[in-house]
C-alpha atoms as a PDB file:
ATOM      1  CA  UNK A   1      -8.994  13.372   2.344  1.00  0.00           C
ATOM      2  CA  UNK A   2      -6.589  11.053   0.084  1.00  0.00           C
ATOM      3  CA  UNK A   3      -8.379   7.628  -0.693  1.00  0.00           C
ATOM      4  CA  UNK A   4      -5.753   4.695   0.643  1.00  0.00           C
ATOM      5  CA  UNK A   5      -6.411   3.185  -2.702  1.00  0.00           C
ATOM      6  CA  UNK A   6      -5.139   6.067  -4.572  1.00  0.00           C
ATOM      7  CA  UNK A   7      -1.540   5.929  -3.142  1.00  0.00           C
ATOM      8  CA  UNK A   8      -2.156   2.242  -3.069  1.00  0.00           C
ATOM      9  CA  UNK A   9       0.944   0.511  -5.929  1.00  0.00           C
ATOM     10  CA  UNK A  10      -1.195  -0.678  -8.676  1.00  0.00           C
ATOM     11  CA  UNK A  11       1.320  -4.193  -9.003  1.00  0.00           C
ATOM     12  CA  UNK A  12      -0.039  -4.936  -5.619  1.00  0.00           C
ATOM     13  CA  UNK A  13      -4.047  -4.990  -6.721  1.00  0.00           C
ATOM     14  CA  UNK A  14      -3.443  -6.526 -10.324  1.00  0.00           C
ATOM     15  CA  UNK A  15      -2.663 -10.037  -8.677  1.00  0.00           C
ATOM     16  CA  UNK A  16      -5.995  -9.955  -7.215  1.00  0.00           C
ATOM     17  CA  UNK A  17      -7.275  -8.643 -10.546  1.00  0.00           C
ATOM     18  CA  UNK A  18      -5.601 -11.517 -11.942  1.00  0.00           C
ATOM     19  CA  UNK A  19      -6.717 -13.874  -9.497  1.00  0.00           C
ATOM     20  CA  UNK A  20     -10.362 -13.055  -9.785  1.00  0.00           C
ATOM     21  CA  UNK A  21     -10.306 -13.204 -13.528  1.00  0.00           C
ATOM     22  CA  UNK A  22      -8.304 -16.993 -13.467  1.00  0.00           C
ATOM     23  CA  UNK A  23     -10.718 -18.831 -11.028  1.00  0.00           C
ATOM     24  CA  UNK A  24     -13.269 -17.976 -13.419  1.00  0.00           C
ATOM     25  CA  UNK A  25     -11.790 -19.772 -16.448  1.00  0.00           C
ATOM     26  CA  UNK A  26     -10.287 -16.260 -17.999  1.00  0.00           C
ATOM     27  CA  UNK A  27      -6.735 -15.215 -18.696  1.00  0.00           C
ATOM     28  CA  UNK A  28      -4.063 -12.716 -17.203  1.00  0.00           C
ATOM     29  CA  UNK A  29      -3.870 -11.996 -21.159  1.00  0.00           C
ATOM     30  CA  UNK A  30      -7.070 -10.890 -21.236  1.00  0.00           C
ATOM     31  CA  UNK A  31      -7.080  -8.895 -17.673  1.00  0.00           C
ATOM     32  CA  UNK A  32      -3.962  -6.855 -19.614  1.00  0.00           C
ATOM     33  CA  UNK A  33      -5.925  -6.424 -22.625  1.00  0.00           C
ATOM     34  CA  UNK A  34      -8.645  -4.964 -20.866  1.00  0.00           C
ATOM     35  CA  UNK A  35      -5.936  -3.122 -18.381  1.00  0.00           C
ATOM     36  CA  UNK A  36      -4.534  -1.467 -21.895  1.00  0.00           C
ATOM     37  CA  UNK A  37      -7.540  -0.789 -23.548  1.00  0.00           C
ATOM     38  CA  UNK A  38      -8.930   1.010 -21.120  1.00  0.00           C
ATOM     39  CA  UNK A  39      -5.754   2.949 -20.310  1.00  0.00           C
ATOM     40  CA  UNK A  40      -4.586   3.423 -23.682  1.00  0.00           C
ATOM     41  CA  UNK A  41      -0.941   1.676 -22.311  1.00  0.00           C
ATOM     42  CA  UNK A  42       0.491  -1.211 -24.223  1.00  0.00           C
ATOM     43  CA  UNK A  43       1.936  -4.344 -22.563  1.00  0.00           C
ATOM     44  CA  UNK A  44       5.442  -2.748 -22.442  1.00  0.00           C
ATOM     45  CA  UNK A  45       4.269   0.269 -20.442  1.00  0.00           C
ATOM     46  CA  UNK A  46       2.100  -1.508 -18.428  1.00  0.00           C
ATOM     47  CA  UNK A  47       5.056  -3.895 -17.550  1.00  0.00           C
ATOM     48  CA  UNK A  48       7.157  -1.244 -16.470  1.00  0.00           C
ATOM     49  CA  UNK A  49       4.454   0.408 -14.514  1.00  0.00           C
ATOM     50  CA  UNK A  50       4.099  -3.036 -12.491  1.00  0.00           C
ATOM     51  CA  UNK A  51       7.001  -3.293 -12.205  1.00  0.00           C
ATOM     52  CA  UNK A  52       7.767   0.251 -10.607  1.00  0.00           C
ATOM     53  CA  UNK A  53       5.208  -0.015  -8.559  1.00  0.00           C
ATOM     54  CA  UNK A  54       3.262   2.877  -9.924  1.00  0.00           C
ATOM     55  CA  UNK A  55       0.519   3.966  -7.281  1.00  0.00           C
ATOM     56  CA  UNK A  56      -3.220   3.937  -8.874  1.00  0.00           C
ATOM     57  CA  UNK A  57      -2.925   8.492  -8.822  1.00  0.00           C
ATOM     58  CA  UNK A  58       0.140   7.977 -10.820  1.00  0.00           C
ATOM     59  CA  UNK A  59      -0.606   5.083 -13.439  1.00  0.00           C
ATOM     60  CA  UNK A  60      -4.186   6.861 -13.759  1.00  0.00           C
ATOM     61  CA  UNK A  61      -2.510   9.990 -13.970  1.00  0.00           C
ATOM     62  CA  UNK A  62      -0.267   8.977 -17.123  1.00  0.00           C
ATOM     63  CA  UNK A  63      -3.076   7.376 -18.483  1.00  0.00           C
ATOM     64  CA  UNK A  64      -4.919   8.492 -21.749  1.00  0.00           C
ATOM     65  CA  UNK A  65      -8.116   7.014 -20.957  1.00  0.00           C
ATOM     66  CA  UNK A  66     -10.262   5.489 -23.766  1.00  0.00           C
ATOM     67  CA  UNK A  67     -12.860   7.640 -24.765  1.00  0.00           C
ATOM     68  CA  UNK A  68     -15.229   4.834 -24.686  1.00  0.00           C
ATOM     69  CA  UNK A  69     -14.719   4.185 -20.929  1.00  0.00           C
ATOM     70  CA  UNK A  70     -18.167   6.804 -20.348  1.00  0.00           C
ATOM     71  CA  UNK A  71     -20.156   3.606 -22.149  1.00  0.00           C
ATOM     72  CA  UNK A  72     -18.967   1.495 -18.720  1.00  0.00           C
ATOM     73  CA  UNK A  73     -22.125   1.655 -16.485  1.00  0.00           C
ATOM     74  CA  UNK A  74     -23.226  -0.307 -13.349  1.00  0.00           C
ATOM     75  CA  UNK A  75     -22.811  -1.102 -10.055  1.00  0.00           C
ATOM     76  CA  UNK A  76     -19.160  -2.657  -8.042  1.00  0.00           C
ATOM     77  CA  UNK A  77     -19.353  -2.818  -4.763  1.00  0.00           C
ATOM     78  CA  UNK A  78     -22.396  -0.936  -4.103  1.00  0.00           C
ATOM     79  CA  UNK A  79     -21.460   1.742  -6.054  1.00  0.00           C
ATOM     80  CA  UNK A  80     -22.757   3.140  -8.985  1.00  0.00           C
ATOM     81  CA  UNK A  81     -19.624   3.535 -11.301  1.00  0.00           C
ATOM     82  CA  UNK A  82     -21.399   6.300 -13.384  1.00  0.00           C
ATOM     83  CA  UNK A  83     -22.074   8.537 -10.288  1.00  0.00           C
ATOM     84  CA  UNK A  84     -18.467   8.396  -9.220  1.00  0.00           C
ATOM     85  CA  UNK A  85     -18.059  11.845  -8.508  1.00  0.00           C
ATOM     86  CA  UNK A  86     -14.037  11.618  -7.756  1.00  0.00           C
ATOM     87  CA  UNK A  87     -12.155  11.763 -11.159  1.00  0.00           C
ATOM     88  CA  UNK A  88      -9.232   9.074  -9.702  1.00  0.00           C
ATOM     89  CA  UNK A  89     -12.000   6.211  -7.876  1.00  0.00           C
ATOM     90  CA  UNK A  90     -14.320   6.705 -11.088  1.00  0.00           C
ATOM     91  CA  UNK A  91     -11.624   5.109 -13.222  1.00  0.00           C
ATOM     92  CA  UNK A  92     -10.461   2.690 -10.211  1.00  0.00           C
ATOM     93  CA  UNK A  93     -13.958   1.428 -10.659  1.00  0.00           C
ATOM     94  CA  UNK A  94     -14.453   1.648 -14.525  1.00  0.00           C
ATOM     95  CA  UNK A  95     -11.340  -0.919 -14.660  1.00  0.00           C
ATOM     96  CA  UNK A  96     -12.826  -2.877 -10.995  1.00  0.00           C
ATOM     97  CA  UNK A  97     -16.105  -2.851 -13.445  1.00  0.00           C
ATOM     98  CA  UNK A  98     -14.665  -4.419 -16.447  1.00  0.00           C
ATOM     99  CA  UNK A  99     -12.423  -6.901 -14.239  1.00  0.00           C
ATOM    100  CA  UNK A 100     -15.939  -8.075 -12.878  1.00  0.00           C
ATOM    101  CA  UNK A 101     -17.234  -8.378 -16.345  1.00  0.00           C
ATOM    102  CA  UNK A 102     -14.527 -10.964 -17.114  1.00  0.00           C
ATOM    103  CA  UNK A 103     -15.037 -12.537 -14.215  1.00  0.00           C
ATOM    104  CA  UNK A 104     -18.711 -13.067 -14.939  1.00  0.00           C
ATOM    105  CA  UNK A 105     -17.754 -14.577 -18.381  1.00  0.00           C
ATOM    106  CA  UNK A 106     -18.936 -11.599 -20.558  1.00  0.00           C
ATOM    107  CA  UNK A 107     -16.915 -11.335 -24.102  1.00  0.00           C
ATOM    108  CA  UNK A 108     -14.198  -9.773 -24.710  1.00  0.00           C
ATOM    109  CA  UNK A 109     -16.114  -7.428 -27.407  1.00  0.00           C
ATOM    110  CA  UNK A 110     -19.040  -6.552 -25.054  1.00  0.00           C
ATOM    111  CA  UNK A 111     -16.621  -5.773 -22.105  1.00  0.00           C
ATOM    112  CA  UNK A 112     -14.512  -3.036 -24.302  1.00  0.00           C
ATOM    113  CA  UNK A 113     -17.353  -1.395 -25.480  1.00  0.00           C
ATOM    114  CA  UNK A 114     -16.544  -2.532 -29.074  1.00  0.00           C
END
């Protein structure tokens, strides 16, 4: 069975990324720098995948993860993001992890693994 969130349009969950990141004092900049690093697009790309409404199979699909994203470890909604055993929800949740991380006020440097 298909996941919802996996022909879910990615430009309708970044608001909420957005959102979530904002109310705790961070930055949309810094939700698309973590958006990028993770996916290897830059802001261009990543524009015109919001703006084509690029479901999360495709945008993930296109995507040349960062090699670093094994290092992202812990638990989003109950789940443990390192025992994701679906290839597509494990990197739904490495970027749902690192949006929490902003959210929770981490730095920049800790969240991307530098």
């Amino acid at each position: 069975m298909v996941h919802r969130i996996f022909t879910t349009a990615f430009s309708s969950v970044y608001p909420h990324y957005v959102t979530k990141a904002e109310r705790k004092g961070r930055t949309k900049a810094e939700v698309d720098e973590i958006i990028c690093w993770l996916t290897g697009f830059d802001q261009p790309a990543l524009d015109r995948h919001l703006q084509s409404e690029t479901t999360f199979d495709d945008f993930f699909a296109v995507a040349d993860l960062n090699p670093n994203a094994t290092l992202i470890t812990g638990v989003v909604c109950g789940i443990r993001v390192e025992n994701v055993e679906d290839p597509l929800m494990q990197k739904i949740r490495y970027l749902d992890k690192l949006i929490d991380e902003l959210a929770k006020g981490k730095k920049m440097e800790t969240i991307l693994r530098g």
